[in-house]
Protein backbone atom coordinates (compact mmCIF):
# COMPACT_ATOMS: atom_id res chain seq x y z
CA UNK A 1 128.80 -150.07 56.56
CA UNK A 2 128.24 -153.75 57.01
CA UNK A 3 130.96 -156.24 56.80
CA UNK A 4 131.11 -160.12 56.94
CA UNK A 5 134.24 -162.33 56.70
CA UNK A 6 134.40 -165.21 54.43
CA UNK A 7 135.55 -168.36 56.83
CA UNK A 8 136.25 -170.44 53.83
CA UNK A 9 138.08 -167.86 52.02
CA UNK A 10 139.45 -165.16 54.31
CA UNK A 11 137.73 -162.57 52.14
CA UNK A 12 135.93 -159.58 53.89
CA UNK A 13 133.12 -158.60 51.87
CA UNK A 14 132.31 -154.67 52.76
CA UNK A 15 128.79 -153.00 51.73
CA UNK A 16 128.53 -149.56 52.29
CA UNK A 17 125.63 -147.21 51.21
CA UNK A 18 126.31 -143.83 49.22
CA UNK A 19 123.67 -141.96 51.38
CA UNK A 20 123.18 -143.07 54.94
CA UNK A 21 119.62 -144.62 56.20
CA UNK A 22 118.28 -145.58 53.06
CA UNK A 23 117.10 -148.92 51.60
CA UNK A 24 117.88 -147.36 47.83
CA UNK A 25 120.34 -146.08 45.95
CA UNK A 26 123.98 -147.06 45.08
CA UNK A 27 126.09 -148.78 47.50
CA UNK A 28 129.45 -149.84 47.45
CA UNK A 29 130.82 -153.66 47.61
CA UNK A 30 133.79 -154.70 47.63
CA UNK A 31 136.23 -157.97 48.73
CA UNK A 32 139.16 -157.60 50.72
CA UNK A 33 142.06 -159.82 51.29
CA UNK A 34 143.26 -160.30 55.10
CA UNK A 35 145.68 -157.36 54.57
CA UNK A 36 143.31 -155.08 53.70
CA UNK A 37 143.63 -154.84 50.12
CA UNK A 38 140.52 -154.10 47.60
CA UNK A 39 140.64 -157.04 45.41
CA UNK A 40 137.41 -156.75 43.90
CA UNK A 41 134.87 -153.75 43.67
CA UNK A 42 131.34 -152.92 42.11
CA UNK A 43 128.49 -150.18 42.51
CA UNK A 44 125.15 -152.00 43.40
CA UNK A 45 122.58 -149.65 42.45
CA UNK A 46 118.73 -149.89 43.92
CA UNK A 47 115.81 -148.19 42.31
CA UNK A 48 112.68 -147.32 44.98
CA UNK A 49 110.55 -146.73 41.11
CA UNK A 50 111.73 -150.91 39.99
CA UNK A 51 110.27 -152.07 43.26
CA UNK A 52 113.67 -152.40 44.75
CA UNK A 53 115.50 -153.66 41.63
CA UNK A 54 119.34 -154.15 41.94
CA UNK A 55 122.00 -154.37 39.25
CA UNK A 56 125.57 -154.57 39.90
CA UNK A 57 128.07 -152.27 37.74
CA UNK A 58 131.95 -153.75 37.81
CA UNK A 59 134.82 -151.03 38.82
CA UNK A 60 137.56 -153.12 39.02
């Protein structure tokens, strides 16, 4: 899981990948507040076949 912190904002943006050690696939993202809290989440899927295409799907 990566993570970088937001010095403007506060907000901790989290990526974490589905499957471990791979460049493709669906990871998660998500913001988090300075307590913690999930205050915004989406799937970012990658396709090896779409030469690395992304697109992001909202859950929250």
């Amino acid at each position: 899981m990566a993570t970088e912190v937001s010095q403007v904002s506060g907000l901790e943006l989290h990526v974490a990948a589905h499957s471990e050690g791979t460049e493709y696939g669906d990871f998660d993202v998500s913001f988090h507040n300075k307590n913690g809290d999930i205050v915004h989440s989406e799937i970012l899927s990658c396709s090896t076949a779409e030469h690395n295409q992304c697109s992001l799907k909202s859950e929250i």
